[in-house]
N, C-alpha and C. Protein backbone atom coordinates (compact mmCIF):
# COMPACT_ATOMS: atom_id res chain seq x y z
N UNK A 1 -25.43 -15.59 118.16
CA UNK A 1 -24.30 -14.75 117.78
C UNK A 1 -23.43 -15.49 116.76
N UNK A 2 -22.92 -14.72 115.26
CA UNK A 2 -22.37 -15.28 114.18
C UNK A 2 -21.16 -15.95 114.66
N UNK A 3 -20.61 -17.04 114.11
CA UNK A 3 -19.02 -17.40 114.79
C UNK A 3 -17.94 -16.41 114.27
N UNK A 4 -17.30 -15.95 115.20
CA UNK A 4 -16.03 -15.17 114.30
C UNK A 4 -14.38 -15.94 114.22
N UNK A 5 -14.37 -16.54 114.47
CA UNK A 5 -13.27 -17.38 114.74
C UNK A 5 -12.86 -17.53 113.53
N UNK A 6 -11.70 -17.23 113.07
CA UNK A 6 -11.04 -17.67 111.58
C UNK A 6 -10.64 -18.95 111.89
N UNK A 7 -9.72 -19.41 112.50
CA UNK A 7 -9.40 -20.53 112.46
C UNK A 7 -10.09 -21.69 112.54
N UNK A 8 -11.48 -21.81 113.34
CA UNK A 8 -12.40 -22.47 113.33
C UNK A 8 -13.01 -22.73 111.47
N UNK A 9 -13.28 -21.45 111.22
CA UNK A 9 -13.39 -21.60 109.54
C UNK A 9 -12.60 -22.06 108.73
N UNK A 10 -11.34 -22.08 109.35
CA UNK A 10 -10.45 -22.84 108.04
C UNK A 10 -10.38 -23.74 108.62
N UNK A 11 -10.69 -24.58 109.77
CA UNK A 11 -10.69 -26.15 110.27
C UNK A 11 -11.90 -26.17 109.55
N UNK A 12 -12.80 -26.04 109.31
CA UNK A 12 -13.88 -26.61 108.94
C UNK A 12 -13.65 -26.65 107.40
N UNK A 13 -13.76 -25.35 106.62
CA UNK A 13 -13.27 -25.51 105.53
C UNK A 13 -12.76 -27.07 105.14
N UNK A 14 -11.44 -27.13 105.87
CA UNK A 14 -10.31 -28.18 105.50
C UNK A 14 -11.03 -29.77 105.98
N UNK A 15 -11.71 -29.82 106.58
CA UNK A 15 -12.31 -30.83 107.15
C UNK A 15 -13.14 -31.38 105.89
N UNK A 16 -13.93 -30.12 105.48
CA UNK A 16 -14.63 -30.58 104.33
C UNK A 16 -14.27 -31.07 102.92
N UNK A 17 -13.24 -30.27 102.49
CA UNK A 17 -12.45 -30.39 101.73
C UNK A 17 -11.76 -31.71 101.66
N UNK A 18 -11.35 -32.66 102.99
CA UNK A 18 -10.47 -33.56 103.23
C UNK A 18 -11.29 -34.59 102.74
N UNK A 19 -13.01 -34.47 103.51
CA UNK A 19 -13.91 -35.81 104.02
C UNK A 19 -14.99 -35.57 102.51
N UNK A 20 -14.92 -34.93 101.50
CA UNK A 20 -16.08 -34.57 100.49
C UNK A 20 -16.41 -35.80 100.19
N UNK A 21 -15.56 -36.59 99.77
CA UNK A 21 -16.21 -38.00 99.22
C UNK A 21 -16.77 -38.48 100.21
N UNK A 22 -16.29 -38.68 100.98
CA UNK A 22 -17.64 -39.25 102.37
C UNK A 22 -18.72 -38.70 102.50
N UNK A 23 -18.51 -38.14 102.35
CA UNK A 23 -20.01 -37.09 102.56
C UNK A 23 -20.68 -37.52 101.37
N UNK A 24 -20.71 -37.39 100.48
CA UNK A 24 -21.14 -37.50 99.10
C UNK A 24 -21.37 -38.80 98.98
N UNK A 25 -20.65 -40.28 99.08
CA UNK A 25 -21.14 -41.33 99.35
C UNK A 25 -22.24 -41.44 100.32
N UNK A 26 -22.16 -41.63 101.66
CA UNK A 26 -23.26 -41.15 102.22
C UNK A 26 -24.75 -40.55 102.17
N UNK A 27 -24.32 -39.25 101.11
CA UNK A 27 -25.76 -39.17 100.70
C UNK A 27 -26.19 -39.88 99.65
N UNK A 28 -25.31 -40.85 98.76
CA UNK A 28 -25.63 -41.61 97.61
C UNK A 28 -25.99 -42.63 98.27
N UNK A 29 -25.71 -43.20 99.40
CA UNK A 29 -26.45 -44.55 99.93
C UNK A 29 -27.60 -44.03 100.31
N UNK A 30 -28.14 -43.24 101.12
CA UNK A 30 -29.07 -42.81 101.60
C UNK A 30 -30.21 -42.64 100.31
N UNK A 31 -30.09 -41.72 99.29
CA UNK A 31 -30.97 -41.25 98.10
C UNK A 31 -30.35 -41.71 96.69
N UNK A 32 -30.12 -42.40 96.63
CA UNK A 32 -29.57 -43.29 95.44
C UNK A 32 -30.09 -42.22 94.18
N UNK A 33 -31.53 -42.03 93.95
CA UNK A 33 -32.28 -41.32 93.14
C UNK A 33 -32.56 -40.30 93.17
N UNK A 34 -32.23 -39.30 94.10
CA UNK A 34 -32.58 -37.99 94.33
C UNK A 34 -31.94 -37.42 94.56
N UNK A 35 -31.59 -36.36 93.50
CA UNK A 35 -30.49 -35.46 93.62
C UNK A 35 -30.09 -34.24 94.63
N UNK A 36 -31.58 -34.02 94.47
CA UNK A 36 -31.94 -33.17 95.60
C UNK A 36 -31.96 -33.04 96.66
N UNK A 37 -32.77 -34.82 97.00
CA UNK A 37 -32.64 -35.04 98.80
C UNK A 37 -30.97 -35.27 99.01
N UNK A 38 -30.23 -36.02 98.33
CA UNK A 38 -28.46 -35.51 97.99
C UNK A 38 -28.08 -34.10 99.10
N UNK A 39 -28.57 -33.17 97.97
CA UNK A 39 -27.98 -32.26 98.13
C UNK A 39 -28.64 -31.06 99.36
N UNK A 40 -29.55 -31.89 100.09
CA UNK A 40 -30.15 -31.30 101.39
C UNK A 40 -29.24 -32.22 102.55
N UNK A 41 -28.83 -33.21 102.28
CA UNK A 41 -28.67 -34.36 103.14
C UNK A 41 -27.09 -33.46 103.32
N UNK A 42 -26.36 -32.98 102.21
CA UNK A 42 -24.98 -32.86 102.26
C UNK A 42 -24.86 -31.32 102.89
N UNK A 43 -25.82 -30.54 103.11
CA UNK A 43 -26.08 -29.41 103.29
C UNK A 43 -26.29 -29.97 105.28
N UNK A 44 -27.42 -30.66 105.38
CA UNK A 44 -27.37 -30.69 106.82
C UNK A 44 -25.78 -31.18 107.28
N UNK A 45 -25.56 -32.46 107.03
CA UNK A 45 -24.30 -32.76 107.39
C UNK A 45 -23.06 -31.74 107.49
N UNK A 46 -23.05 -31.09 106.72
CA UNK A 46 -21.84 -29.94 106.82
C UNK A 46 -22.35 -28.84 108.26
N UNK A 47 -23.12 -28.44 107.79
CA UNK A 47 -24.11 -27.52 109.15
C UNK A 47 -23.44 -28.41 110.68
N UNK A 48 -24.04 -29.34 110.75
CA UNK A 48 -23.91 -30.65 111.83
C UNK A 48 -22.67 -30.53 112.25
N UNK A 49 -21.56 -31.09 111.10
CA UNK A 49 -20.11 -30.84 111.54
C UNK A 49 -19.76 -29.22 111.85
N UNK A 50 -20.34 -28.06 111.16
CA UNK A 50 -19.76 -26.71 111.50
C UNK A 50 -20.40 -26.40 113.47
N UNK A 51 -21.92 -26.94 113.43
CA UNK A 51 -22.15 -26.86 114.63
C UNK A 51 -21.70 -28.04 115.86
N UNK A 52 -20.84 -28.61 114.97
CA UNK A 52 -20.44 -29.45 116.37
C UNK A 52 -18.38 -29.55 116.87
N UNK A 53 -18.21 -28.29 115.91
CA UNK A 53 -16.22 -28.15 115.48
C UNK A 53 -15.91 -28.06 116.83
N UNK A 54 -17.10 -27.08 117.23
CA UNK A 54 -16.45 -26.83 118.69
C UNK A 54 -16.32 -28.02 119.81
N UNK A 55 -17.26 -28.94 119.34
CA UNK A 55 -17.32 -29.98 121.07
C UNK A 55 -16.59 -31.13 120.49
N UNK A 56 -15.56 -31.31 118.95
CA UNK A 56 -14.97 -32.09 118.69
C UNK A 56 -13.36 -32.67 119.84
N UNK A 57 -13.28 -33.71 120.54
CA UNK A 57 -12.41 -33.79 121.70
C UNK A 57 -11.56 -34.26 121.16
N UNK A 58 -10.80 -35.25 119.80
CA UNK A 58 -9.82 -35.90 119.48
C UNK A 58 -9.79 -36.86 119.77
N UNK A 59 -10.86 -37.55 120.42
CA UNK A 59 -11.00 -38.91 121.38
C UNK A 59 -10.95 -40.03 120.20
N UNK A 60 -10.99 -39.65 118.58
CA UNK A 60 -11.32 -40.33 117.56
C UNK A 60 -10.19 -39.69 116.59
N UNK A 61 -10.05 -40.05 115.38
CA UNK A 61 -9.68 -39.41 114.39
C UNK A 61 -11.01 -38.10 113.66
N UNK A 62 -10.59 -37.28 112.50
CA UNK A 62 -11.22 -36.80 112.31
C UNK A 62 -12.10 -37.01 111.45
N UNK A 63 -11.77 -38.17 110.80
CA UNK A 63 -12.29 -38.44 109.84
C UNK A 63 -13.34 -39.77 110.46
N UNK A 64 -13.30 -39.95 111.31
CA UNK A 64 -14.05 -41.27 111.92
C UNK A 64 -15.36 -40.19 112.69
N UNK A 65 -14.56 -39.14 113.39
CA UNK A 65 -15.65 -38.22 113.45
C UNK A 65 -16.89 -37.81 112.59
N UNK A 66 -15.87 -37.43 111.11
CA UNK A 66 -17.00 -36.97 110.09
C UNK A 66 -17.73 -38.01 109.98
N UNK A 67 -17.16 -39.07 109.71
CA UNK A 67 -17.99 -40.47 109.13
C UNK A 67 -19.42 -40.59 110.34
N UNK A 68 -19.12 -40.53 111.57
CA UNK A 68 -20.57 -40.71 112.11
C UNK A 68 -21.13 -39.70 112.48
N UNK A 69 -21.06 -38.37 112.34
CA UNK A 69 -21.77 -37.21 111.82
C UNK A 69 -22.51 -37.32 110.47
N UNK A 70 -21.90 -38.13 109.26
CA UNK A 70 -22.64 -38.02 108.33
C UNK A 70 -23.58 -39.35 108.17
N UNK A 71 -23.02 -40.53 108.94
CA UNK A 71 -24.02 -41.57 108.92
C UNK A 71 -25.36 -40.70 110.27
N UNK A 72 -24.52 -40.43 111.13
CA UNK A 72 -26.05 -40.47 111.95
C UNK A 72 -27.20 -39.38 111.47
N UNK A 73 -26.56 -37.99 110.72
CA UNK A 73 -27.25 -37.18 110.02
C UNK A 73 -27.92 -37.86 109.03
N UNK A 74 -27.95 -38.60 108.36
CA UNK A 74 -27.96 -39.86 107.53
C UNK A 74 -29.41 -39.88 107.64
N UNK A 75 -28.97 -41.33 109.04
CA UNK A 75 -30.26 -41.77 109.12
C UNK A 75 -31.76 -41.12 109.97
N UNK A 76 -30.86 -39.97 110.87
CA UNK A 76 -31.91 -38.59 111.09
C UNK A 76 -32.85 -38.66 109.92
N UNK A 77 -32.37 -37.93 108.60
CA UNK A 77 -33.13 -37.67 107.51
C UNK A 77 -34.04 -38.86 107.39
N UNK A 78 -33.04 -40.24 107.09
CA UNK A 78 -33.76 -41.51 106.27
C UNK A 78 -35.53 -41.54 106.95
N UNK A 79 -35.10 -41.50 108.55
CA UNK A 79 -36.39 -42.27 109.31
C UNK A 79 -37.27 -40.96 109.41
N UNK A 80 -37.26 -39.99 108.81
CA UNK A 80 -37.75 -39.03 109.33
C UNK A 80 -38.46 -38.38 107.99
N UNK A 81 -37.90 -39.08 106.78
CA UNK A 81 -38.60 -38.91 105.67
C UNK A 81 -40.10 -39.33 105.37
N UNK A 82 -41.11 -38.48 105.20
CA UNK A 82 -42.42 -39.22 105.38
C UNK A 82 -42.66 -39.43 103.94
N UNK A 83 -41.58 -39.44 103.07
CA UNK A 83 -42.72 -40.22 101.54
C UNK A 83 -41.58 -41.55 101.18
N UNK A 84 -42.13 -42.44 101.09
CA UNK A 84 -41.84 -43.59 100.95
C UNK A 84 -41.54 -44.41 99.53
N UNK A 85 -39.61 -44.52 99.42
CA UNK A 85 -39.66 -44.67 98.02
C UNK A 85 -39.79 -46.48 97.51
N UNK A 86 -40.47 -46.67 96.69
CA UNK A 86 -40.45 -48.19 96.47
C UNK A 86 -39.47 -48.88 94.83
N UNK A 87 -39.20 -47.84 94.30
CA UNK A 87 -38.70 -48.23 93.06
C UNK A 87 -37.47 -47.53 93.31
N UNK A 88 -36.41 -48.03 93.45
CA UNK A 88 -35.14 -47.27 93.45
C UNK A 88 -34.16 -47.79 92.17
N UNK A 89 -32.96 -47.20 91.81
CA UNK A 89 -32.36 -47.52 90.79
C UNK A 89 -31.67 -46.39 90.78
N UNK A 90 -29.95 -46.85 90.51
CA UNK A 90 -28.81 -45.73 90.62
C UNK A 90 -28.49 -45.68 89.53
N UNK A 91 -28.89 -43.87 88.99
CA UNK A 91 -29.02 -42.93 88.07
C UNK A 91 -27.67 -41.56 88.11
N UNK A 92 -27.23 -41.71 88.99
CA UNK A 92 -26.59 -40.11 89.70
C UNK A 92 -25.36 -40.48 88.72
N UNK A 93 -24.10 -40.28 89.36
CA UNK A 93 -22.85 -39.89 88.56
C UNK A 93 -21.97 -41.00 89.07
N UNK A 94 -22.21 -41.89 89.92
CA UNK A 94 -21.84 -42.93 90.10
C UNK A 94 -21.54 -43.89 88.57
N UNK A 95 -22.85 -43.93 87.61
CA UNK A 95 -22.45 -44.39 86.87
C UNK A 95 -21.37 -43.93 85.53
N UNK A 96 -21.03 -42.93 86.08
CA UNK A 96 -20.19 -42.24 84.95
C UNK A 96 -18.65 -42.70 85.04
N UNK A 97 -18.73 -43.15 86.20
CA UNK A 97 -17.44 -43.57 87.03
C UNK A 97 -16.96 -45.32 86.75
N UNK A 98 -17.99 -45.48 86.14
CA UNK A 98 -18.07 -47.69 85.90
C UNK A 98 -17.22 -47.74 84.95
N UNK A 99 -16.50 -48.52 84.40
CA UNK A 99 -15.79 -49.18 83.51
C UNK A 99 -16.55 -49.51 82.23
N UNK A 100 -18.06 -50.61 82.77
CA UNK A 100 -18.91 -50.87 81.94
C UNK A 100 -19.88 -51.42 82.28
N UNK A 101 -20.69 -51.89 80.88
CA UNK A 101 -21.99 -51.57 81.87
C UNK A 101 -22.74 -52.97 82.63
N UNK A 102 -21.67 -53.79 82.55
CA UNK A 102 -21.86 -55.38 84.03
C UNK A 102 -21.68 -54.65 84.76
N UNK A 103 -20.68 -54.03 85.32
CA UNK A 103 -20.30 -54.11 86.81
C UNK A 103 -21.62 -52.15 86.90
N UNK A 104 -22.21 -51.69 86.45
CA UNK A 104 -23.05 -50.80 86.41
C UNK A 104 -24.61 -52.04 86.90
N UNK A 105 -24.60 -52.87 86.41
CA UNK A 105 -25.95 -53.45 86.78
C UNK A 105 -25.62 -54.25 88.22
N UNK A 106 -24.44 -54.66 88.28
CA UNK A 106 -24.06 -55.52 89.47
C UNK A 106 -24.30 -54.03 90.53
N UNK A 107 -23.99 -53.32 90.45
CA UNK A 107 -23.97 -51.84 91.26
C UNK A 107 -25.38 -51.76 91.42
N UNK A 108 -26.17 -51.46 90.33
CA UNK A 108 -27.79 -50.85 90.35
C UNK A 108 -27.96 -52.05 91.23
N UNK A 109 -28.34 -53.30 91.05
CA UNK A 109 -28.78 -54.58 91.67
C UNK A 109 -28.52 -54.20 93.44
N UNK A 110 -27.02 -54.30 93.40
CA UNK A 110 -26.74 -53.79 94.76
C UNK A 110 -27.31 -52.81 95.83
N UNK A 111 -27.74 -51.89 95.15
CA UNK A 111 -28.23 -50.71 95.62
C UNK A 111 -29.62 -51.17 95.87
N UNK A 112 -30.18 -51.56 95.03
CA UNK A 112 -31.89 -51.46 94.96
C UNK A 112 -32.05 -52.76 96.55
N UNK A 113 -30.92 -53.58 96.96
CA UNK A 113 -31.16 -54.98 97.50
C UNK A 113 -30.91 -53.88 99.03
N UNK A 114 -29.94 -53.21 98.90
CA UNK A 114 -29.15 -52.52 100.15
C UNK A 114 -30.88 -51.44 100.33
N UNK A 115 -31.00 -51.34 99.15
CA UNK A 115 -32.76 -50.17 100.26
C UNK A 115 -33.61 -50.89 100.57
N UNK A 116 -33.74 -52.27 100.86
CA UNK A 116 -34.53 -52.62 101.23
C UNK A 116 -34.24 -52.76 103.37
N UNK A 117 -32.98 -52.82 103.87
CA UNK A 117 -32.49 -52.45 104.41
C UNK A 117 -33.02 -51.26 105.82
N UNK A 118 -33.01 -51.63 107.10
CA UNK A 118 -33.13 -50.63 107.55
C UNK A 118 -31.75 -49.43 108.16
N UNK A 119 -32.28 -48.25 108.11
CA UNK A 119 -31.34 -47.52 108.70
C UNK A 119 -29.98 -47.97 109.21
N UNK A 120 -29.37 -48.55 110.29
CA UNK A 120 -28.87 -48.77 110.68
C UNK A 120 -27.52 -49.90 109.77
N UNK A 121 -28.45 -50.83 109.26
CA UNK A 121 -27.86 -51.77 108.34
C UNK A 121 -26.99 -51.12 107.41
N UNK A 122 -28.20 -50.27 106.61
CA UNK A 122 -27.67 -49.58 105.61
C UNK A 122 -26.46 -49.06 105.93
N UNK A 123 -25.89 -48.23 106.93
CA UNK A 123 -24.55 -47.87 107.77
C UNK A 123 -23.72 -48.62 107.84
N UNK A 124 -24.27 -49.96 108.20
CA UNK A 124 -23.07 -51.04 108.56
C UNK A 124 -22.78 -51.52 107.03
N UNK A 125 -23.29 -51.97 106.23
CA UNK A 125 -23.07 -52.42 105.02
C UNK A 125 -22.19 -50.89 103.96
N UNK A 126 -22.56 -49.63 104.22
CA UNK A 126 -21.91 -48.99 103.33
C UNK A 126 -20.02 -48.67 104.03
N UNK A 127 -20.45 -48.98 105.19
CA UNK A 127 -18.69 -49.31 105.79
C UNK A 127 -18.01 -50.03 105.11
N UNK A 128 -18.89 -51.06 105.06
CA UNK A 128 -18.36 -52.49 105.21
C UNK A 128 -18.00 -52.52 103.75
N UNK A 129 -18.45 -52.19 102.87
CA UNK A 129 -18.23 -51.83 101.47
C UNK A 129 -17.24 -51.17 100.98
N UNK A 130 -16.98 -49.99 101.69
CA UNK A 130 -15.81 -48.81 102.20
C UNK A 130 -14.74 -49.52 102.57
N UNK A 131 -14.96 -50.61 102.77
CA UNK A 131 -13.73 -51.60 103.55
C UNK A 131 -13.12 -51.06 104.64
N UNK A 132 -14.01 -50.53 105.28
CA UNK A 132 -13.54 -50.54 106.82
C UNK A 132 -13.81 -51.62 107.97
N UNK A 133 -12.60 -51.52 108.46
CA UNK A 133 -12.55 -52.46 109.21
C UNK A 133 -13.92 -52.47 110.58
N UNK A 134 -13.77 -53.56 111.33
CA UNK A 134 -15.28 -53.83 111.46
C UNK A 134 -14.77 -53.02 112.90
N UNK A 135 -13.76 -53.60 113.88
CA UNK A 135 -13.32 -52.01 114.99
C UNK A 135 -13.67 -50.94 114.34
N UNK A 136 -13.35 -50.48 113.38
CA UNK A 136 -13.60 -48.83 112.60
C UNK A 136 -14.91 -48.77 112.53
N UNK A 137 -15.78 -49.84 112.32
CA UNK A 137 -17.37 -49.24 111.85
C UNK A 137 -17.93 -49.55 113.17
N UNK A 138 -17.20 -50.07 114.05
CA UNK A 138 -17.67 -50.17 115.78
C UNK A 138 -17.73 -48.91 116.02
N UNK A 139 -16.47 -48.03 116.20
CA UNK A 139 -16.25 -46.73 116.68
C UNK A 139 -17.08 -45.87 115.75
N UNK A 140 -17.08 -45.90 114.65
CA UNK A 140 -18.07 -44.78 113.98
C UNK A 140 -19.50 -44.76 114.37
N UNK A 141 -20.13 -45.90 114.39
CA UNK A 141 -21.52 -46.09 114.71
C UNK A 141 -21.86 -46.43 116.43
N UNK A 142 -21.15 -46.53 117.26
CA UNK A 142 -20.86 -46.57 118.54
C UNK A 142 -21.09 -48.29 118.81
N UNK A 143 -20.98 -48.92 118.13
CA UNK A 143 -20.77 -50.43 118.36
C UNK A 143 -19.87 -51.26 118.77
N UNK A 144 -20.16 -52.32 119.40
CA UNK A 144 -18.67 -53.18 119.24
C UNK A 144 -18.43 -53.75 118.50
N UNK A 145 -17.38 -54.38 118.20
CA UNK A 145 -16.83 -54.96 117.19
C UNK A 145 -17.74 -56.55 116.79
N UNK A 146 -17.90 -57.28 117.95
CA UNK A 146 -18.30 -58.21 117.39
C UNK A 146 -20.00 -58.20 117.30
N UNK A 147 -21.02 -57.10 117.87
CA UNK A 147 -22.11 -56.39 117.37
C UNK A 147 -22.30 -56.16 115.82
N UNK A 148 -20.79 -55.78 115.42
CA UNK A 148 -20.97 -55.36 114.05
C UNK A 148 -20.90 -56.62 113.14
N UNK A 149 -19.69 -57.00 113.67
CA UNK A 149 -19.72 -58.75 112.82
C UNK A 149 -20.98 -59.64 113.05
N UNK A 150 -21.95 -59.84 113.85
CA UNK A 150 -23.39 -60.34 113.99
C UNK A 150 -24.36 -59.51 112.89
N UNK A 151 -23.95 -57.94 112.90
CA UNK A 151 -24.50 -57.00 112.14
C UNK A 151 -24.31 -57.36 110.19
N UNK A 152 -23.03 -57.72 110.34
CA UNK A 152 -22.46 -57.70 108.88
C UNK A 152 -22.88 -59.21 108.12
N UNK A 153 -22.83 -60.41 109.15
CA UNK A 153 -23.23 -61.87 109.12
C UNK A 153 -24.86 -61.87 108.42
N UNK A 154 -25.65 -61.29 109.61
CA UNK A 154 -27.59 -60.92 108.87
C UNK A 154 -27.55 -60.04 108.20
N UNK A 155 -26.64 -59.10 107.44
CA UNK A 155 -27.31 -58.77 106.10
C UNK A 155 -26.70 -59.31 105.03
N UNK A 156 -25.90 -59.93 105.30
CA UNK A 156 -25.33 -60.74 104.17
C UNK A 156 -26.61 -61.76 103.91
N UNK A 157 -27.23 -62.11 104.86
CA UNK A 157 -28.22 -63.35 104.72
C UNK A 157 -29.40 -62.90 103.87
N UNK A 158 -29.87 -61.63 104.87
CA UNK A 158 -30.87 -60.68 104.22
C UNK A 158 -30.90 -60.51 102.73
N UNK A 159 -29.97 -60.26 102.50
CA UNK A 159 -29.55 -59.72 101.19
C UNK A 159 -29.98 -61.06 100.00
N UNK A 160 -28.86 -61.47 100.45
CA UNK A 160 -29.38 -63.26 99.63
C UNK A 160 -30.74 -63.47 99.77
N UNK A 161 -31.64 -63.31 101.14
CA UNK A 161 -32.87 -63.84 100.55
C UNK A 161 -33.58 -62.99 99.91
N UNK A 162 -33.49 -61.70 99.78
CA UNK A 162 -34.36 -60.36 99.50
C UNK A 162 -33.98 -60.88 97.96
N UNK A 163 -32.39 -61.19 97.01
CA UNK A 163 -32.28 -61.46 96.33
C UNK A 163 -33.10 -62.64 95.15
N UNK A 164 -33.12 -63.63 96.43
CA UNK A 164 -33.94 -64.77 95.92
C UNK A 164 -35.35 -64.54 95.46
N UNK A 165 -36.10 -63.96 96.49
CA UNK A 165 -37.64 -63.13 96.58
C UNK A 165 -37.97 -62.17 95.41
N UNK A 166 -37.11 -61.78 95.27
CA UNK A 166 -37.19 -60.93 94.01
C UNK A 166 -36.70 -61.71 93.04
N UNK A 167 -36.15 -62.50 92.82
CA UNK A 167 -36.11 -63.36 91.67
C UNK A 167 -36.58 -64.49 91.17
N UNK A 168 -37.61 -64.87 92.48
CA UNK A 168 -38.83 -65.39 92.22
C UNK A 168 -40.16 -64.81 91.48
N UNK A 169 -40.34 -63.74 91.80
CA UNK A 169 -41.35 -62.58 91.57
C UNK A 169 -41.44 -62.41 90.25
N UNK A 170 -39.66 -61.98 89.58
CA UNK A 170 -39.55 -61.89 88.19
C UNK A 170 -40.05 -62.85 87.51
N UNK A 171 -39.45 -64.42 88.10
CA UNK A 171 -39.86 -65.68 87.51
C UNK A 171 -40.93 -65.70 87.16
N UNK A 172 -41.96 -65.61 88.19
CA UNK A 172 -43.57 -65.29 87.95
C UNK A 172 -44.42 -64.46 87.32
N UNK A 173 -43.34 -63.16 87.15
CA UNK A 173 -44.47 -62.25 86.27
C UNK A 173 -44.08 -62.57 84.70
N UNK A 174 -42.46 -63.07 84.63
CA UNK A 174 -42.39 -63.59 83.24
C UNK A 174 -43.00 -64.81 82.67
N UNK A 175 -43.57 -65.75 83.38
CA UNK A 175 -44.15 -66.92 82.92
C UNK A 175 -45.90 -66.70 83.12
N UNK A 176 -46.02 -65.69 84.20
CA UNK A 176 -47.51 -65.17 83.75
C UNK A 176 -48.00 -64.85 82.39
């Protein structure tokens, strides 16, 4: 049966309206390159939040709400995607937004290091980026706080060596 509730529609409406950039980040961590999977990812997530307005309790803010509605819709999609991308590189409108084009490659670099990343990480690191505090990315992702700081500690490491590995690789195919 359709919802008829106006007010439910203009909470949601306004919800969306409030949280768009989240949402929209979110699906840019997730599909860096695909506009499309983007714009399926931002399509479930809204659905997700319209089908879940009703069992929302206040036990959170609303926006901490949206945030792990759209991470866990997130990584629903990520692990559930059966084609497997290996070349990534951020193309979308992100770069329209750079200053110039260092801090555009420091970004692409970033991105391509962050997909190597599983699910979960990927969440904790695009918080953590977001500069939310590490209580805040506890409560969004249902963690504790110092779970997340153990969380935030190994991909910092990860990262550095995934960095190194790949810049060995280059070393080698350029002196090949």
């Amino acid at each position: 049966m359709p919802r008829q509730n106006y007010k439910i529609d203009q909470l949601l409406t306004q919800l969306i309206k409030q949280n768009h950039t989240i949402i929209c980040q979110v699906c840019k961590v997730y599909y860096p390159c695909d506009r499309y999977r983007q714009m399926d990812l931002y399509n479930d997530i809204i659905y997700r939040i319209w089908k879940g307005i009703d069992h929302f309790k206040g036990k959170s803010t609303e926006r901490t709400w949206i945030y792990r509605i759209a991470i866990n819709t997130a990584i629903n999609h990520y692990t559930t995607d059966i084609r497997i991308r290996k070349n990534i590189s951020i193309t979308l409108a992100m770069e329209e937004s750079l200053p110039n084009e260092e801090d555009n490659q420091l970004i692409t670099e970033l991105y391509e290091l962050i997909e190597h990343l599983n699910p979960l990480e990927k969440a904790v690191i695009y918080l953590y980026l977001d500069r939310k505090k590490q209580v805040e990315i506890g409560q969004i992702l249902g963690l504790s706080e110092t779970n997340v700081s153990t969380i935030i500690g190994r991909i910092k490491s990860k990262l550095r060596k995934i960095k190194n590995l790949l810049t060995r690789e280059w070393i080698c195919v350029i002196l090949s």
